[in-house]
N, C-alpha and C. Protein backbone atom coordinates (compact mmCIF):
# COMPACT_ATOMS: atom_id res chain seq x y z
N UNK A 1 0.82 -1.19 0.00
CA UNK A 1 0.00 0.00 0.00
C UNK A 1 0.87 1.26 0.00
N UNK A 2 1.87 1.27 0.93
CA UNK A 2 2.75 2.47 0.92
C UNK A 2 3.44 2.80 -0.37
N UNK A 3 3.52 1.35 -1.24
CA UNK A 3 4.49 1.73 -2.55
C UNK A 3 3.69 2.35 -3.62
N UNK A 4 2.29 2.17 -3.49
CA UNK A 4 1.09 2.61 -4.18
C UNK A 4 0.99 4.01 -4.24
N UNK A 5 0.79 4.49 -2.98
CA UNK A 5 0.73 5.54 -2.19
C UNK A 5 1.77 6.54 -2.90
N UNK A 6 3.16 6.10 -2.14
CA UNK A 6 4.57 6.84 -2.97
C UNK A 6 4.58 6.97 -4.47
N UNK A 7 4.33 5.71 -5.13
CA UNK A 7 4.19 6.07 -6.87
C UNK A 7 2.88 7.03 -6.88
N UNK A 8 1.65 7.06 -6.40
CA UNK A 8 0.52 7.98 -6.72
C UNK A 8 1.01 9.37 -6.36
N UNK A 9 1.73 9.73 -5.19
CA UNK A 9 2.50 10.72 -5.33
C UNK A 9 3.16 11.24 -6.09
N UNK A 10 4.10 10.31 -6.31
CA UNK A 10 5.69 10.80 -6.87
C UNK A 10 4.89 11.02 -8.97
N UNK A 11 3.64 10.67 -9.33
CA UNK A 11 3.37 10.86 -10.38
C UNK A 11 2.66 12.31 -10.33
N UNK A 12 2.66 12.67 -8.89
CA UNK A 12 1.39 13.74 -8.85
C UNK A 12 2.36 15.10 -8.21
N UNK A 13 4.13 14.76 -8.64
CA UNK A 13 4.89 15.55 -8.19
C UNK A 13 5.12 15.86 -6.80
N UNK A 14 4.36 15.49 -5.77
CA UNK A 14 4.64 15.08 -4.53
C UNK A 14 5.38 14.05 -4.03
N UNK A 15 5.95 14.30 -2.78
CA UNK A 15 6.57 13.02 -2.03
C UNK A 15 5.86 13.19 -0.47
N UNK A 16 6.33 11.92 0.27
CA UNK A 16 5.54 11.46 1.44
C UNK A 16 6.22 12.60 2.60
N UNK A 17 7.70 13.47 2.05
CA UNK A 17 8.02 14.24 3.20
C UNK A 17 7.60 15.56 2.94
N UNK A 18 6.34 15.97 2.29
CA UNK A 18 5.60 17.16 1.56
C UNK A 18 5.51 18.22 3.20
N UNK A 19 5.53 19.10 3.68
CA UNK A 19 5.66 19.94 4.48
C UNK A 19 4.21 20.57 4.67
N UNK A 20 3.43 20.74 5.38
CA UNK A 20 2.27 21.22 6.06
C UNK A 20 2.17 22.36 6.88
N UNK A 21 1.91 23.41 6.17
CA UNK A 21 1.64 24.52 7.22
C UNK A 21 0.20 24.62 7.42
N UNK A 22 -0.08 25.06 8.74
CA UNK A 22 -1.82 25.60 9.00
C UNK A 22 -1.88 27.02 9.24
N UNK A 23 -2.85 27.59 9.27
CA UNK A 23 -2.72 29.34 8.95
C UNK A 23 -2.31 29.93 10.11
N UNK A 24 -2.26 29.20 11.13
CA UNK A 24 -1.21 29.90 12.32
C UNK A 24 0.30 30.24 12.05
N UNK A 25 0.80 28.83 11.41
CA UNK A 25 1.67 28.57 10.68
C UNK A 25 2.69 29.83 9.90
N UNK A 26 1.52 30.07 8.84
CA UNK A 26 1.30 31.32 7.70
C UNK A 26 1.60 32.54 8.54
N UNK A 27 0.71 32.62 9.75
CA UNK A 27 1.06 34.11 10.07
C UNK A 27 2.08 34.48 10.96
N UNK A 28 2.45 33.25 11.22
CA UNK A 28 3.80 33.64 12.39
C UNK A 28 5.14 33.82 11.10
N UNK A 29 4.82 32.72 10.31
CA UNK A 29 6.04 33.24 9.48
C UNK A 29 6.07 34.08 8.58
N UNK A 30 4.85 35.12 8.60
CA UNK A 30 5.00 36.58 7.96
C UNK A 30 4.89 37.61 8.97
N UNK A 31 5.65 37.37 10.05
CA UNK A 31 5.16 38.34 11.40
C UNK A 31 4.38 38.78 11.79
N UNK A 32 2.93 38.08 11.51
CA UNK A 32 1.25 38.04 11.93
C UNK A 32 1.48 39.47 11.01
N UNK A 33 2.17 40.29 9.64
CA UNK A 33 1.33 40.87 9.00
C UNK A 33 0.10 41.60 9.22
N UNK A 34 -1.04 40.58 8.90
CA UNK A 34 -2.54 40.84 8.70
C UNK A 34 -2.86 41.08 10.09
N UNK A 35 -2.20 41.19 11.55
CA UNK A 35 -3.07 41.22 12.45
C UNK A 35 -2.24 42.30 12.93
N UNK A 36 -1.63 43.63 12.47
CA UNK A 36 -0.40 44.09 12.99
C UNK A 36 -1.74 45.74 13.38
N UNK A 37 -1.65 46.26 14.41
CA UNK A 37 -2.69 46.85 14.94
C UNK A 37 -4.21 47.03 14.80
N UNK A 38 -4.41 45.37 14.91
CA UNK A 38 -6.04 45.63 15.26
C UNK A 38 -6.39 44.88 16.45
N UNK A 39 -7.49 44.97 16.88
CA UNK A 39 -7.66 43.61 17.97
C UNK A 39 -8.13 42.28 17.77
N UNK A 40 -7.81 41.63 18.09
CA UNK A 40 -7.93 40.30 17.71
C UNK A 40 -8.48 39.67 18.79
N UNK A 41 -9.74 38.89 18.13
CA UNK A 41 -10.42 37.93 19.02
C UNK A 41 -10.57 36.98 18.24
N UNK A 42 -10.37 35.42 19.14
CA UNK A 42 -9.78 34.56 18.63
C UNK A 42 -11.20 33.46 19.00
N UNK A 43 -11.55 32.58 17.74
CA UNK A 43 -12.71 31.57 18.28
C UNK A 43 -11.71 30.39 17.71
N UNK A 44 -11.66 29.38 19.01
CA UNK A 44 -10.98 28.11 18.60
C UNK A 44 -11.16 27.15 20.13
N UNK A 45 -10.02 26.36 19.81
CA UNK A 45 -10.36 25.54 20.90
C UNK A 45 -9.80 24.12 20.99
N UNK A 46 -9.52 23.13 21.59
CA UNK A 46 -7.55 22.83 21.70
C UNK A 46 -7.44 21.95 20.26
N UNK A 47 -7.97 22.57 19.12
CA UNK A 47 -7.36 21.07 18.15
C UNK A 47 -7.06 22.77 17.31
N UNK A 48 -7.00 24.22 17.82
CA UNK A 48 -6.17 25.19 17.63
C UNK A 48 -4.96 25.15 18.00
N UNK A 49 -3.88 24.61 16.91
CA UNK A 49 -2.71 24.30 16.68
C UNK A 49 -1.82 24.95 15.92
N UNK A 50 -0.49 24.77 16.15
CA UNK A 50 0.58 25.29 14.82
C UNK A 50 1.19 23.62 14.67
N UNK A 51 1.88 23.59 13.88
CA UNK A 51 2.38 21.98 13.60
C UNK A 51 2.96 21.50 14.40
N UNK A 52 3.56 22.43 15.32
CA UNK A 52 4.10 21.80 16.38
C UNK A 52 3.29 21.18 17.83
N UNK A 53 2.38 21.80 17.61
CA UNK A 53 1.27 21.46 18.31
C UNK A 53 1.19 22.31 19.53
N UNK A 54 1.59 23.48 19.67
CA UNK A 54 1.64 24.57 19.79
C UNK A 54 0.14 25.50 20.05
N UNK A 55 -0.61 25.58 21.35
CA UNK A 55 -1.80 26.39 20.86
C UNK A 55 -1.74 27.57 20.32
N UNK A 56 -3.01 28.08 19.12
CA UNK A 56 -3.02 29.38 19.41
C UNK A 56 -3.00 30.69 19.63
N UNK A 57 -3.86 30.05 21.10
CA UNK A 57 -4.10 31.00 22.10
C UNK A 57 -2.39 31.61 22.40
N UNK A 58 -1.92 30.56 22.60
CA UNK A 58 -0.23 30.81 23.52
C UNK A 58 0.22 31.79 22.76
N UNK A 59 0.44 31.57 20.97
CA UNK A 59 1.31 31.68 20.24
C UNK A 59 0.72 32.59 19.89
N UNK A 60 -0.75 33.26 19.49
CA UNK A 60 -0.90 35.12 19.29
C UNK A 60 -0.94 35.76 20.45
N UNK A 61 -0.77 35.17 21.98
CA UNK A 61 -1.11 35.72 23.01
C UNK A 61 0.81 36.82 23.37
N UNK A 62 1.45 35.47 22.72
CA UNK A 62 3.12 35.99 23.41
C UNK A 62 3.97 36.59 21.96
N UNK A 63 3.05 37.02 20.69
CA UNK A 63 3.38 37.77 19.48
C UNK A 63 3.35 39.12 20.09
N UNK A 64 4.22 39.95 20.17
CA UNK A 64 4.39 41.50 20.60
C UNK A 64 3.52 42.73 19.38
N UNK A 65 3.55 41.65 18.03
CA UNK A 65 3.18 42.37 16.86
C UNK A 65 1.27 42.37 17.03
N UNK A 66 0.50 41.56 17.83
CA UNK A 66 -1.32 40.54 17.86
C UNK A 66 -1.22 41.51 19.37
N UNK A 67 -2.28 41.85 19.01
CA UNK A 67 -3.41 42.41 20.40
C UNK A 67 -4.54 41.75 20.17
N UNK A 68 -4.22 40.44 21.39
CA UNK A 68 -5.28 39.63 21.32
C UNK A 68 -6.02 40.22 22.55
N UNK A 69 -7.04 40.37 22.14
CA UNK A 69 -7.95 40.89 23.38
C UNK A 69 -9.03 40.07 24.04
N UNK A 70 -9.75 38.69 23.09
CA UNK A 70 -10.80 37.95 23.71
C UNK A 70 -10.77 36.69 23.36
N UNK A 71 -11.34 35.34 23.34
CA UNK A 71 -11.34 34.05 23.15
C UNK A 71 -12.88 33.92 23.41
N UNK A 72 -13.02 32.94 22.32
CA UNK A 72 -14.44 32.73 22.08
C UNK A 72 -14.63 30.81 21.80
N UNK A 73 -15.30 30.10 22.90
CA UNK A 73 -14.89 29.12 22.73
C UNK A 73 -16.17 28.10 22.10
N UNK A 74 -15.89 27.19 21.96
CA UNK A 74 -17.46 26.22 21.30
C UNK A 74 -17.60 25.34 22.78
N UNK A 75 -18.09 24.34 22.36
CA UNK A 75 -18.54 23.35 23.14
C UNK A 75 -17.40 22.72 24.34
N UNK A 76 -16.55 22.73 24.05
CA UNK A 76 -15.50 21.74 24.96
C UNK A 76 -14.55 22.92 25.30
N UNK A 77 -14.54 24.20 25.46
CA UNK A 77 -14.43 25.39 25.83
C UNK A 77 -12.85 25.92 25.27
N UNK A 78 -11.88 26.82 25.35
CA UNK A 78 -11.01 26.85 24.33
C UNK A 78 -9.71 25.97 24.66
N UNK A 79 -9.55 25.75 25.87
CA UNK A 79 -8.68 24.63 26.30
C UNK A 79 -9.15 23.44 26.32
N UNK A 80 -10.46 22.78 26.30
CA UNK A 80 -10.74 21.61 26.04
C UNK A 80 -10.78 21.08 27.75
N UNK A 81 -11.21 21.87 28.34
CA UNK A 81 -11.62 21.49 29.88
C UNK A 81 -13.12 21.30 30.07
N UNK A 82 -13.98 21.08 29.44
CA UNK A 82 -15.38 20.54 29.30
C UNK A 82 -15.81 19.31 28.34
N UNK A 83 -16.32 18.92 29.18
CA UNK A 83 -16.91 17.43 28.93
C UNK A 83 -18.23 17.73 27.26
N UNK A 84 -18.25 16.56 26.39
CA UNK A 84 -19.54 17.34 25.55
C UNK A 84 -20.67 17.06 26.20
N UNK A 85 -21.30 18.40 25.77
CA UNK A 85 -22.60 18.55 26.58
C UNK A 85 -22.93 19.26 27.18
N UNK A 86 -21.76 19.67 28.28
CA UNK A 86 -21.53 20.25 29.59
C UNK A 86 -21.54 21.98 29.24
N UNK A 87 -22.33 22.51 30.14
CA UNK A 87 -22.36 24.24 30.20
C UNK A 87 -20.67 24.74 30.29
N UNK A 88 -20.51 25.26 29.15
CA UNK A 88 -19.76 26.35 29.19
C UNK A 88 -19.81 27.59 30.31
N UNK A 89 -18.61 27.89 31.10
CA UNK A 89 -19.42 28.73 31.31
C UNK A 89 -18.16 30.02 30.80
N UNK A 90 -18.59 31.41 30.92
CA UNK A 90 -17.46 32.40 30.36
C UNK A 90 -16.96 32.69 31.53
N UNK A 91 -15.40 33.46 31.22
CA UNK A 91 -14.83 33.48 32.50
C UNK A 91 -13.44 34.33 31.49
N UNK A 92 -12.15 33.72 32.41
CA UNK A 92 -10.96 34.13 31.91
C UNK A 92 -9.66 33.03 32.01
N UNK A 93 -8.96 32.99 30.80
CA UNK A 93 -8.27 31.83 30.30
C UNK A 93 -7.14 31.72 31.79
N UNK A 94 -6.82 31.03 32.46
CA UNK A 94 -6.34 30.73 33.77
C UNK A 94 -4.38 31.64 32.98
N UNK A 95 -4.48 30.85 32.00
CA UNK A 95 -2.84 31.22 31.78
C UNK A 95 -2.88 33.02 31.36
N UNK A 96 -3.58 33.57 30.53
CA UNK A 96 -3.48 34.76 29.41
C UNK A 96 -3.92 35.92 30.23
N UNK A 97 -5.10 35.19 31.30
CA UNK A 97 -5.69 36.04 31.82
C UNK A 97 -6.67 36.95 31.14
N UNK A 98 -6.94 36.37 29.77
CA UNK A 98 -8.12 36.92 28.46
C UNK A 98 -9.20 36.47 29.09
N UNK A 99 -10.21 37.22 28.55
CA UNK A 99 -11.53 37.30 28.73
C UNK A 99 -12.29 36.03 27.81
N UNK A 100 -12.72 34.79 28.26
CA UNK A 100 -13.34 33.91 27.22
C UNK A 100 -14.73 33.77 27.19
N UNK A 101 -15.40 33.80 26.31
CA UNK A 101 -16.64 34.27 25.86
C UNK A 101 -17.28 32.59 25.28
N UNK A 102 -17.94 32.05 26.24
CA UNK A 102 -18.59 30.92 25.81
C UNK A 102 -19.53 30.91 24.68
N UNK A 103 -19.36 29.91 23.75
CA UNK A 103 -20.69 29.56 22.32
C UNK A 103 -21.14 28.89 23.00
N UNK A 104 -21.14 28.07 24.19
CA UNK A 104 -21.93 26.95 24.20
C UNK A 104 -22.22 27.17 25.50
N UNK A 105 -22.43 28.17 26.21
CA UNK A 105 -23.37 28.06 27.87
C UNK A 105 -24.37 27.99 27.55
N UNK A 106 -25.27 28.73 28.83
CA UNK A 106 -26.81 28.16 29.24
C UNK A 106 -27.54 28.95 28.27
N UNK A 107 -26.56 30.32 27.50
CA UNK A 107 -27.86 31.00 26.97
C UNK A 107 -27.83 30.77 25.26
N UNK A 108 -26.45 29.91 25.02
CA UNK A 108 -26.40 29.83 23.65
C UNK A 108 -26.57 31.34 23.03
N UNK A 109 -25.73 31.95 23.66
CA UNK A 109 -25.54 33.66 22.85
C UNK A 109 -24.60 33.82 21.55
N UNK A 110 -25.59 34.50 20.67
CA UNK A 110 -25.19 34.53 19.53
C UNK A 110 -23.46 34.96 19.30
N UNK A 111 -22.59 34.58 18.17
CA UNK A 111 -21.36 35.00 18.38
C UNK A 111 -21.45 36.86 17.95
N UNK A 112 -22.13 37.56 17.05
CA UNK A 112 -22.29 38.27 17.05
C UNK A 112 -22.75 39.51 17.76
N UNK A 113 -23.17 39.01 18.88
CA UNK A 113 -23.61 39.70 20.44
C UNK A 113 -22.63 39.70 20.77
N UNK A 114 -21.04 39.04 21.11
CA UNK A 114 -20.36 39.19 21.38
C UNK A 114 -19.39 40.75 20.86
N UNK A 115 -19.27 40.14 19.87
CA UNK A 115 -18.53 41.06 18.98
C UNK A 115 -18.76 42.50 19.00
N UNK A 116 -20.18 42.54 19.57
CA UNK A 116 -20.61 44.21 19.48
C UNK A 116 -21.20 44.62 20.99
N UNK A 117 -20.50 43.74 21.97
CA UNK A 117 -20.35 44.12 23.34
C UNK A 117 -19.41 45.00 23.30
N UNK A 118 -18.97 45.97 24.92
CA UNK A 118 -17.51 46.63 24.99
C UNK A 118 -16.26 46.45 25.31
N UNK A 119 -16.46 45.34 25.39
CA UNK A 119 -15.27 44.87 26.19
C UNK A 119 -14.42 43.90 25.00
N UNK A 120 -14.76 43.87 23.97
CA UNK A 120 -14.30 43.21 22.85
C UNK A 120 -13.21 44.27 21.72
């Protein structure tokens, strides 16, 4: 199967050590660019990765260039400390000390209510 695999590649100009960036990826290695004085609020939640496996939260939180100002999390909250199912509730990220804005508590508040609160 692997030799299948490698020839379906290697005809399709690829090989099996092809390099993967994800758009965290992208913006750290253009010096977050696109996020260079605005505020940034971030919706993700722990399968928010760089390849290294890297959250992030961590990685626009400790960019000097990203003013991350909020976290907006889904169901299993942005660190992945909720069970599915389980009430979100909002609060502040224990490490960043950011403000996190639950999708998935008791009131199911729209993400757009967020966004045009003041504290965002």
């Amino acid at each position: 199967m692997k030799k299948l695999l490698t020839l379906i590649l290697s005809l399709a100009g690829l090989s099996l050590s092809a390099q993967v960036y994800t758009g965290i990826d992208m913006l750290e290695r253009y010096g977050f660019e696109e996020l260079r004085g605005k505020r940034v609020g971030l919706v993700t939640n722990p399968s928010g990765v760089d390849r290294n496996l890297r959250s992030t939260i961590d990685i626009l939180f400790e960019a000097p260039e990203v003013n991350l100002v909020a976290l907006y999390g889904p169901e299993h909250g942005v660190r992945g400390d909720a069970y599915a199912g389980d009430h979100v509730a909002s609060g502040k990220d224990p490490k960043t000390g950011l403000p996190v804005h639950s999708l998935y508590g008791a009131t199911r508040q729209q993400f757009h209510d967020y966004l045009e609160a003041e504290d965002v």
